[in-house]
N, C-alpha and C. Protein backbone atom coordinates (compact mmCIF):
# COMPACT_ATOMS: atom_id res chain seq x y z
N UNK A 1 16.35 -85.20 -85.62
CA UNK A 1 14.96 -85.09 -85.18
C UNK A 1 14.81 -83.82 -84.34
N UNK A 2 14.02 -83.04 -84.35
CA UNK A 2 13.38 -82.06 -83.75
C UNK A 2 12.92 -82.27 -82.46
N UNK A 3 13.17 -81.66 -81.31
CA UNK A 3 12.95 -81.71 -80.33
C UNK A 3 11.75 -80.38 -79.69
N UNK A 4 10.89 -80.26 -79.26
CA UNK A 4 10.25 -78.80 -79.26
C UNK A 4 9.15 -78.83 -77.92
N UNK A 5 8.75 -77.89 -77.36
CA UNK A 5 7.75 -77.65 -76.32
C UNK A 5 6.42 -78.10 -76.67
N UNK A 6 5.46 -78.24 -76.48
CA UNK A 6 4.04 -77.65 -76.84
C UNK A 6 4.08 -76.62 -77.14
N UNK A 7 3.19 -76.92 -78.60
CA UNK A 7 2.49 -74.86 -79.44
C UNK A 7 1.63 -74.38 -78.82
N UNK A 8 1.73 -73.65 -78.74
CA UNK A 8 0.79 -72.29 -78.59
C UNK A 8 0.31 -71.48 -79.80
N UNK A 9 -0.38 -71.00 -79.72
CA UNK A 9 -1.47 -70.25 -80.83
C UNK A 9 -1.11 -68.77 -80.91
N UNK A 10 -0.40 -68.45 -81.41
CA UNK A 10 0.10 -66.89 -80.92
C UNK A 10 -0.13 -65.74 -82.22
N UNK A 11 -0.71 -64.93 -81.86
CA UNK A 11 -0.85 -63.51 -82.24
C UNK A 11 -0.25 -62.10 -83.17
N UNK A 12 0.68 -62.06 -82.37
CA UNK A 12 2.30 -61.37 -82.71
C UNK A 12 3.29 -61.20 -83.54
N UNK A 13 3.55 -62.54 -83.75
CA UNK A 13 4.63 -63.01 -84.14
C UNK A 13 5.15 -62.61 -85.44
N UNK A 14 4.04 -63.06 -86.19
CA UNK A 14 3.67 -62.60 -87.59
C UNK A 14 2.72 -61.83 -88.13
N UNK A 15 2.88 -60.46 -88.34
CA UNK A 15 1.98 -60.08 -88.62
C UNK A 15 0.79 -60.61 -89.46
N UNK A 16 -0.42 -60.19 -88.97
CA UNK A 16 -1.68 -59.78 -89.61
C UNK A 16 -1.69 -61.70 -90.11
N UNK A 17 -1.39 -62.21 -89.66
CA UNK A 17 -1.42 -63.82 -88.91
C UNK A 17 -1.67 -64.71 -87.81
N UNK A 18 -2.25 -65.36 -87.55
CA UNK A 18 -2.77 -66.31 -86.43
C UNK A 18 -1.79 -67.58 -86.90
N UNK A 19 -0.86 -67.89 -85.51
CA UNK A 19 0.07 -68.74 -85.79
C UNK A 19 -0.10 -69.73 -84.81
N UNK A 20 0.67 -71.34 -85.44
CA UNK A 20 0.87 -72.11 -84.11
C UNK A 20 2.32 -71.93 -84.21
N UNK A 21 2.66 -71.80 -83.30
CA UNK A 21 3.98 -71.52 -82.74
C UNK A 21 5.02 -72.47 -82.13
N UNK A 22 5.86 -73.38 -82.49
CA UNK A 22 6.62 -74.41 -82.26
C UNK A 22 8.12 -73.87 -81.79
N UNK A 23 8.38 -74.09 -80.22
CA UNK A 23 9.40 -73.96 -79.61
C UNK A 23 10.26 -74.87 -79.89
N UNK A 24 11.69 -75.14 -80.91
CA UNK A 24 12.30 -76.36 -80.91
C UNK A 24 13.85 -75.78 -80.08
N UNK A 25 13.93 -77.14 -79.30
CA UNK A 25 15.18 -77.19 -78.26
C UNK A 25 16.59 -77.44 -78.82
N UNK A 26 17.56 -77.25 -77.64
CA UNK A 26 18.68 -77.73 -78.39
C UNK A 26 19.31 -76.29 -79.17
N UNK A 27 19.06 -75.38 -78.99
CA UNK A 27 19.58 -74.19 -79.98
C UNK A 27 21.26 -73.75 -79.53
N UNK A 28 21.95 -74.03 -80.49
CA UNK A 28 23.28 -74.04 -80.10
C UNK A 28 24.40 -72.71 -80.21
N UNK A 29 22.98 -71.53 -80.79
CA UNK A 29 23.58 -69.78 -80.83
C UNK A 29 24.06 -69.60 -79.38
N UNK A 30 22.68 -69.78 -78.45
CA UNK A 30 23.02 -69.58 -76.80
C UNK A 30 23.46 -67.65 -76.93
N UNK A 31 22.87 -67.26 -77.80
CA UNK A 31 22.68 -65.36 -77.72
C UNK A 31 22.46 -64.49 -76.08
N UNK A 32 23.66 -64.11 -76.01
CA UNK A 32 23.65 -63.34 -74.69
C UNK A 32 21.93 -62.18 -74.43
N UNK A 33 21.14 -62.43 -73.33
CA UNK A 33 20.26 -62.33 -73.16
C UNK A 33 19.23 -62.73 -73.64
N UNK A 34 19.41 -64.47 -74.08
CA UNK A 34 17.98 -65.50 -74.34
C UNK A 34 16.89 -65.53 -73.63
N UNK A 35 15.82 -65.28 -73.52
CA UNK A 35 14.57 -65.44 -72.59
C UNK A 35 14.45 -66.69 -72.49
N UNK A 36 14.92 -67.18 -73.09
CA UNK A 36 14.25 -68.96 -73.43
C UNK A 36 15.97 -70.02 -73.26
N UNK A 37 16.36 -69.75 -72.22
CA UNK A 37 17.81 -70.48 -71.91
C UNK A 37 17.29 -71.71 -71.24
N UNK A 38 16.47 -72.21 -70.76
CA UNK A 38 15.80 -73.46 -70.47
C UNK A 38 15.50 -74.38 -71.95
N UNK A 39 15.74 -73.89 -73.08
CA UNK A 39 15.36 -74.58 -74.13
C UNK A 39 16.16 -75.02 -75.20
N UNK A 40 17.82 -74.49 -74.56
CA UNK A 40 19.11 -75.07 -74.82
C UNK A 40 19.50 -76.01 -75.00
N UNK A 41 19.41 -76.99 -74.40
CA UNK A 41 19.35 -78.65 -74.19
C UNK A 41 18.94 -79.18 -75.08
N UNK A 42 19.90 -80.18 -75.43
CA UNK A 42 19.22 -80.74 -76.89
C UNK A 42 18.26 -81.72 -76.38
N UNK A 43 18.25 -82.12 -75.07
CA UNK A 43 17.73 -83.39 -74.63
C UNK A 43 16.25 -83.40 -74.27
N UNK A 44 16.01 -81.38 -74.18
CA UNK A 44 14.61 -81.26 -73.44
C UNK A 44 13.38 -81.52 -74.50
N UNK A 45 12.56 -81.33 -73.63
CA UNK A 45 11.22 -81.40 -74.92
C UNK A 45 11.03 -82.93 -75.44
N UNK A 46 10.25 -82.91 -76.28
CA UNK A 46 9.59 -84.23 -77.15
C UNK A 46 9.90 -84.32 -78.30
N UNK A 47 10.60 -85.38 -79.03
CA UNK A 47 10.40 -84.96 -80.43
C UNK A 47 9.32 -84.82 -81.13
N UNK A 48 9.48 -84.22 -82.45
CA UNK A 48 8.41 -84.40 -83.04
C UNK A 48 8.00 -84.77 -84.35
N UNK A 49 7.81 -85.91 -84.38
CA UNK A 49 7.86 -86.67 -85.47
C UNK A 49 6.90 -85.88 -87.10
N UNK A 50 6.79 -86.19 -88.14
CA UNK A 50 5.58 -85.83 -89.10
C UNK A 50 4.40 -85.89 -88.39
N UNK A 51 4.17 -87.26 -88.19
CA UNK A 51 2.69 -87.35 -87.85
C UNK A 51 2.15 -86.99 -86.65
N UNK A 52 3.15 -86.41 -85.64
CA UNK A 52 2.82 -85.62 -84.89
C UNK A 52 2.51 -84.12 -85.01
N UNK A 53 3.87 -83.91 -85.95
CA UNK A 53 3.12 -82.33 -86.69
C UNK A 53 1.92 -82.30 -87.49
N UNK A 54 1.63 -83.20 -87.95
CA UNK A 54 0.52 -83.30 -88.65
C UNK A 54 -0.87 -82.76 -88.07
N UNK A 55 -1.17 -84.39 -86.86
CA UNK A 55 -1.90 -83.94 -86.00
C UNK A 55 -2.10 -82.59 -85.45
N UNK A 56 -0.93 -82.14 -85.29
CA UNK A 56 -1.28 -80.94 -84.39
C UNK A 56 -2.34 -79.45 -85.53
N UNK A 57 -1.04 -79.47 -86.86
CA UNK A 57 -2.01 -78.51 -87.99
C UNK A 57 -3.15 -79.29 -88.09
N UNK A 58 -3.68 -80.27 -88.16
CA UNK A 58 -5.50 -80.89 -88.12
C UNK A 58 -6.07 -80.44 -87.12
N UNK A 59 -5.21 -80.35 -85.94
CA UNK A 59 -6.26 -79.97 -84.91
C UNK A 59 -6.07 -78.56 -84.71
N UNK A 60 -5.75 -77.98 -85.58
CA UNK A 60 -5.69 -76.24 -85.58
C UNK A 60 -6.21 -75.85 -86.62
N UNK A 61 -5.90 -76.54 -87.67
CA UNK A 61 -6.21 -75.79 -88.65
C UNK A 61 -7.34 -74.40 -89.32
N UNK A 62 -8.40 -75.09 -88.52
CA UNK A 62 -9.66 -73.90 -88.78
C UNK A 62 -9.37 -72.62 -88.29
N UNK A 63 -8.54 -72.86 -87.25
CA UNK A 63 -8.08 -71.62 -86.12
C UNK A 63 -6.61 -70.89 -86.74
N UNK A 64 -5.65 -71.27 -87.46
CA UNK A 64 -4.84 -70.87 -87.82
C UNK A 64 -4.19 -70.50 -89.49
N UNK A 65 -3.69 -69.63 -89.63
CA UNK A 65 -3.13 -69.18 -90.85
C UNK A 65 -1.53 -69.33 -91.56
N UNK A 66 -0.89 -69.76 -90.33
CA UNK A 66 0.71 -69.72 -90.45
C UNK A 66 1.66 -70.62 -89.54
N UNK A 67 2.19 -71.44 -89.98
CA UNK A 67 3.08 -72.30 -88.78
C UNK A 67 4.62 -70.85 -88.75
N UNK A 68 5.02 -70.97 -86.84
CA UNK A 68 6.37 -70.43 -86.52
C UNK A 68 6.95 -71.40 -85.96
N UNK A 69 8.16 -71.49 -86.22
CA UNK A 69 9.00 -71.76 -85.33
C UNK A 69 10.47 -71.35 -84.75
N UNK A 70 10.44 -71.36 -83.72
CA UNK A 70 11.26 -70.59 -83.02
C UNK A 70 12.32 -71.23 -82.40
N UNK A 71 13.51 -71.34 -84.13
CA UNK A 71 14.70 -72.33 -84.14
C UNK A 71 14.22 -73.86 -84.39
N UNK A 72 15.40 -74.68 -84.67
CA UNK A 72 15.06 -75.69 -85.82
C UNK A 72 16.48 -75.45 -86.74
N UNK A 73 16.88 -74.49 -87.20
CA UNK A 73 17.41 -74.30 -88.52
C UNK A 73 18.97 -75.01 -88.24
N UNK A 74 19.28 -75.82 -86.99
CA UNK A 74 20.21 -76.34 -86.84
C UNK A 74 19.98 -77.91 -87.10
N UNK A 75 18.69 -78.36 -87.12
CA UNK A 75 18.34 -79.53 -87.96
C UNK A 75 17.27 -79.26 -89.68
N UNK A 76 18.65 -78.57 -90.51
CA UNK A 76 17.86 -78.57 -91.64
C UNK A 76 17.01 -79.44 -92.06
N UNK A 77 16.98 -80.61 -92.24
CA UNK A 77 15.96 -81.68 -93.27
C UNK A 77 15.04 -81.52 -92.42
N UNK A 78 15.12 -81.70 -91.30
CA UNK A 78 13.81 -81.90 -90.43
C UNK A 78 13.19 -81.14 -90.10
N UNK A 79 13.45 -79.79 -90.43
CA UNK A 79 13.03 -78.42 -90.11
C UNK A 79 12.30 -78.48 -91.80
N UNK A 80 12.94 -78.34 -92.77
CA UNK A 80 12.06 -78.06 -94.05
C UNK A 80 11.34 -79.24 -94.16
N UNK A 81 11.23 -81.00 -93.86
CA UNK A 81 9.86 -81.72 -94.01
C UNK A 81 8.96 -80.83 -93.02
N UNK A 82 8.87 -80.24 -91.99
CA UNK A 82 7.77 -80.18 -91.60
C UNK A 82 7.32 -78.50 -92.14
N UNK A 83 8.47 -77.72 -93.01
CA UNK A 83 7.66 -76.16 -93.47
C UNK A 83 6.98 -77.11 -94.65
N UNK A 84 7.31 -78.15 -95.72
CA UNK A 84 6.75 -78.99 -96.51
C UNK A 84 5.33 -78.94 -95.93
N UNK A 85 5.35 -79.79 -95.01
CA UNK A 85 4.13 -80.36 -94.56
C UNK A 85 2.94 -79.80 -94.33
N UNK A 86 3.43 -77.64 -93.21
CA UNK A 86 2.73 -77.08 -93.36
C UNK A 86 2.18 -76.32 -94.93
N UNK A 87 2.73 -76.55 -95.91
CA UNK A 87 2.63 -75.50 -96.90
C UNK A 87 1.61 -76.47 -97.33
N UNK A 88 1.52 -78.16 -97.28
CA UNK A 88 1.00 -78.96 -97.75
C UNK A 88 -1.12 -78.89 -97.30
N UNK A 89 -1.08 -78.03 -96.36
CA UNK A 89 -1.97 -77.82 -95.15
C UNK A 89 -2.55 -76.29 -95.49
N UNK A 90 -1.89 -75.76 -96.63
CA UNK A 90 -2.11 -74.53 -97.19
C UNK A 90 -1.65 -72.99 -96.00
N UNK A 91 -1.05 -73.64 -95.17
CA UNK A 91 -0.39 -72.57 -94.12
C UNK A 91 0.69 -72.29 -94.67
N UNK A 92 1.12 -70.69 -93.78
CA UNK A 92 2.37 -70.09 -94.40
C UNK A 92 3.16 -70.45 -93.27
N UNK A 93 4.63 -70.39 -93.12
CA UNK A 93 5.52 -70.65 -92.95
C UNK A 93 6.59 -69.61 -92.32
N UNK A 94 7.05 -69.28 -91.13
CA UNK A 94 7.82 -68.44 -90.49
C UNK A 94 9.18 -69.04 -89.46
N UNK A 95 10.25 -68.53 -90.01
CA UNK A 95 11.30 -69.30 -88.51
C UNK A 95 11.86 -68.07 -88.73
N UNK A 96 11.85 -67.95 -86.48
CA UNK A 96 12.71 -67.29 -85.68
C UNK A 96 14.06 -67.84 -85.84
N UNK A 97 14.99 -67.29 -86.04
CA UNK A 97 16.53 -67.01 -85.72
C UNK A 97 17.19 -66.37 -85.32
N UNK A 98 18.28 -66.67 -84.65
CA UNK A 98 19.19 -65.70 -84.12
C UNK A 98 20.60 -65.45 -84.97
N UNK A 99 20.63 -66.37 -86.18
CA UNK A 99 21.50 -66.14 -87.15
C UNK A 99 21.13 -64.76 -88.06
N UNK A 100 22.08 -64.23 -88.89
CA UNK A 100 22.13 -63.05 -89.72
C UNK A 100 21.25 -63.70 -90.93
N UNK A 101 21.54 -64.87 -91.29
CA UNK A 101 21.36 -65.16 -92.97
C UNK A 101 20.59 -66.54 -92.74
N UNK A 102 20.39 -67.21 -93.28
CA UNK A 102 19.74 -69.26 -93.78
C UNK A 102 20.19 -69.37 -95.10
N UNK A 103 20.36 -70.85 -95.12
CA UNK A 103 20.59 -71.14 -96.79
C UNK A 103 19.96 -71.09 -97.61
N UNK A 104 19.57 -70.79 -98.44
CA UNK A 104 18.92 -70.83 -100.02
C UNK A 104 17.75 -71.79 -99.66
N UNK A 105 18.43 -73.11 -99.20
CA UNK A 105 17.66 -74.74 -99.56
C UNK A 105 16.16 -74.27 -98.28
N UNK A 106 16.58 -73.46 -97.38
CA UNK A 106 15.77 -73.17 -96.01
C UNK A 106 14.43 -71.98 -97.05
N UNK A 107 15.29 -70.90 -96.90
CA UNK A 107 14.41 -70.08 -97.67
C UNK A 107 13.47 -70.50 -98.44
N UNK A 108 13.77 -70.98 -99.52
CA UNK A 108 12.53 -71.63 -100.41
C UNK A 108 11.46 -72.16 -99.49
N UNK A 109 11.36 -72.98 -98.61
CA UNK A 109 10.45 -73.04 -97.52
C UNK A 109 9.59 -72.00 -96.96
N UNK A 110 10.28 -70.77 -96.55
CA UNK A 110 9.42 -69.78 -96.28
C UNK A 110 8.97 -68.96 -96.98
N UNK A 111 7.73 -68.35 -95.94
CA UNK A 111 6.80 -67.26 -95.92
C UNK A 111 7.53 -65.79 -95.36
N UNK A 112 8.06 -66.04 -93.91
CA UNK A 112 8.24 -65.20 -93.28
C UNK A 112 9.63 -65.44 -92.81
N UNK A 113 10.80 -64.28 -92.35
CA UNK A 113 12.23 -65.34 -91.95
C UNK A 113 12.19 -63.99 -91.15
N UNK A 114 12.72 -64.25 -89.51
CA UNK A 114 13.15 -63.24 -88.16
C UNK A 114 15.02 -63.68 -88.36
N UNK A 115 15.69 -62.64 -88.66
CA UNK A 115 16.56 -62.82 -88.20
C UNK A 115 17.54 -61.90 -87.27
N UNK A 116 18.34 -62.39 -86.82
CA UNK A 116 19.39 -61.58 -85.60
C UNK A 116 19.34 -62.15 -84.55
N UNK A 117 20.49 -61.67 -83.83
CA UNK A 117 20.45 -62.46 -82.38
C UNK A 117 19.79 -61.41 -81.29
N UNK A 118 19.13 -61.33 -80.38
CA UNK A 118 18.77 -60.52 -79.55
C UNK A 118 19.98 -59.85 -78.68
N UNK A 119 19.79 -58.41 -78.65
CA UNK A 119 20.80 -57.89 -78.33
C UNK A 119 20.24 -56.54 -77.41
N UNK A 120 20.24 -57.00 -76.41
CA UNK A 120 19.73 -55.91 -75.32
C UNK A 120 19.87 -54.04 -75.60
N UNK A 121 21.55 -53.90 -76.10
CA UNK A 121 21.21 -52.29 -76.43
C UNK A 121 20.75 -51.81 -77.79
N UNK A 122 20.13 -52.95 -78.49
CA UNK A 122 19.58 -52.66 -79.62
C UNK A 122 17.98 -52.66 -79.43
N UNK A 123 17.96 -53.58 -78.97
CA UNK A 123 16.00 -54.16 -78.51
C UNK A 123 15.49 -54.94 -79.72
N UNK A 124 14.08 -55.38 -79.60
CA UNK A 124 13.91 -56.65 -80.44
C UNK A 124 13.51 -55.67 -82.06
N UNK A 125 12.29 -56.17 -82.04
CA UNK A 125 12.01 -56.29 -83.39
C UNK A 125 11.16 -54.70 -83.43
N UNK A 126 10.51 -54.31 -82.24
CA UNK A 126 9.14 -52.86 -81.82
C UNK A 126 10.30 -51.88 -81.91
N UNK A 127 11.38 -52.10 -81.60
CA UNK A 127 12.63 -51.33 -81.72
C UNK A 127 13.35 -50.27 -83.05
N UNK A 128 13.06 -49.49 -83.60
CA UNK A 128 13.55 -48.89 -84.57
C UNK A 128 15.08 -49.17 -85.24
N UNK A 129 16.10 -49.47 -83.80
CA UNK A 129 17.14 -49.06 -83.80
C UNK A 129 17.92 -50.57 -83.50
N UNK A 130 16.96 -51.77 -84.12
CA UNK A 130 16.94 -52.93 -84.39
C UNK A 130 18.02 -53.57 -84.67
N UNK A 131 18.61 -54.32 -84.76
CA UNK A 131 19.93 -55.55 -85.50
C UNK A 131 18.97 -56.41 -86.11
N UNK A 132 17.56 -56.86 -85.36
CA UNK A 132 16.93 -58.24 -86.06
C UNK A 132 15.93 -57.53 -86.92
N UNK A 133 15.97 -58.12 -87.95
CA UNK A 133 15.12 -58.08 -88.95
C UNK A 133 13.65 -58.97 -89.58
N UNK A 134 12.81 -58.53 -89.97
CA UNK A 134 11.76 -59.48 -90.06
C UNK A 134 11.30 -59.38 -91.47
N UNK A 135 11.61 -60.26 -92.13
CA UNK A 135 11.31 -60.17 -93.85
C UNK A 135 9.87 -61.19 -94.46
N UNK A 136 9.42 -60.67 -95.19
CA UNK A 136 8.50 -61.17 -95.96
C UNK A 136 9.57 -62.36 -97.09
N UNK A 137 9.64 -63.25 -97.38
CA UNK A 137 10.72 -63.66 -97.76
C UNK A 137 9.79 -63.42 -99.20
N UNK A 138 9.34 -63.75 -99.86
CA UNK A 138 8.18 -64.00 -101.45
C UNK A 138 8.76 -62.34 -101.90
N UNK A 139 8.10 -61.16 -100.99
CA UNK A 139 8.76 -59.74 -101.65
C UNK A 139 9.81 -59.33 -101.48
N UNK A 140 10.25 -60.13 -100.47
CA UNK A 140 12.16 -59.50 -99.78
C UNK A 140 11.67 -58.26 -99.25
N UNK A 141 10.35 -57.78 -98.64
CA UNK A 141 10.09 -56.07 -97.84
C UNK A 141 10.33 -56.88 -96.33
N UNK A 142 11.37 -55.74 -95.94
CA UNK A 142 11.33 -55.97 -94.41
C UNK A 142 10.24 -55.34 -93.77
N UNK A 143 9.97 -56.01 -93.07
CA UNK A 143 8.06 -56.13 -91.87
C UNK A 143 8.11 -54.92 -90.87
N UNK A 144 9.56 -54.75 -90.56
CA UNK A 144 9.60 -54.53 -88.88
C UNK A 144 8.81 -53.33 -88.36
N UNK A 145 8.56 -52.38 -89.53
CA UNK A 145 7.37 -51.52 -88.89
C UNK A 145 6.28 -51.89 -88.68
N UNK A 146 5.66 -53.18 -89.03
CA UNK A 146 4.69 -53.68 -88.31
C UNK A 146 4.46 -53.78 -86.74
N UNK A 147 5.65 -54.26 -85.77
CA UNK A 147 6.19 -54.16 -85.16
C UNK A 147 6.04 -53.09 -83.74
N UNK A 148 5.61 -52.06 -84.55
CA UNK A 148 6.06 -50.99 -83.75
C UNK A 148 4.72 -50.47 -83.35
């Protein structure tokens, strides 16, 4: 089961997209210079069931174009029922990672895939001189000059 913060509606993330944005806990990379090291714990946060994700894309939906989430990919099934659910909702689909690669079974799920671990003398994604990458997964074109 998925454990995660309250979404937020965010901007950024994905380009030339209006996203709700799902923080899920418990992330077991633990990437030297995490902003988000309070969200380690598998124990923190709420789970979040279907019909809680549900609710939440109903009560966004008019307002949004794309579900993110930011980690998850360490509870596969429960991470792809709910990219299911959004695709079901006609939203696209984005997960943050700090891994290099995802499996095949993950991919098919997405729209959008962030990967790399954050790495301070590289910088994030606005960064030219990047490690993380941000792919369109449907064309395989990496994004990251959006970015910048």
């Amino acid at each position: 089961m998925l454990r995660y913060l309250p979404p937020q509606v965010v901007f950024q993330e994905v380009p030339d997209q209006v996203s709700l944005a799902f923080v899920i806990t418990g992330c077991p990379l633990r990437c030297s210079g995490c902003h988000s090291k309070h969200t380690w714990s598998a124990s923190y946060g709420n789970q979040l069931s279907n019909s809680q994700f549900s609710h939440y894309l109903s009560q966004y939906q008019s307002l949004i174009t794309c579900v993110v989430f930011f980690g998850g990919e360490w509870h596969l099934n429960a991470l792809i029922e709910k990219l299911k659910i959004a695709h079901q909702y006609q939203l696209k689909t984005c997960l943050y990672t700090g891994l290099e690669q995802v499996s095949d079974k993950l991919i098919k799920h997405l729209d959008f895939l962030k990967t790399g671990p954050w790495r301070a003398d590289v910088g994030g994604l606005d960064n030219p001189g990047t490690n993380q990458r941000f792919i369109d997964v449907k064309t395989k074109q990496c994004l990251n000059h959006l970015f910048r």
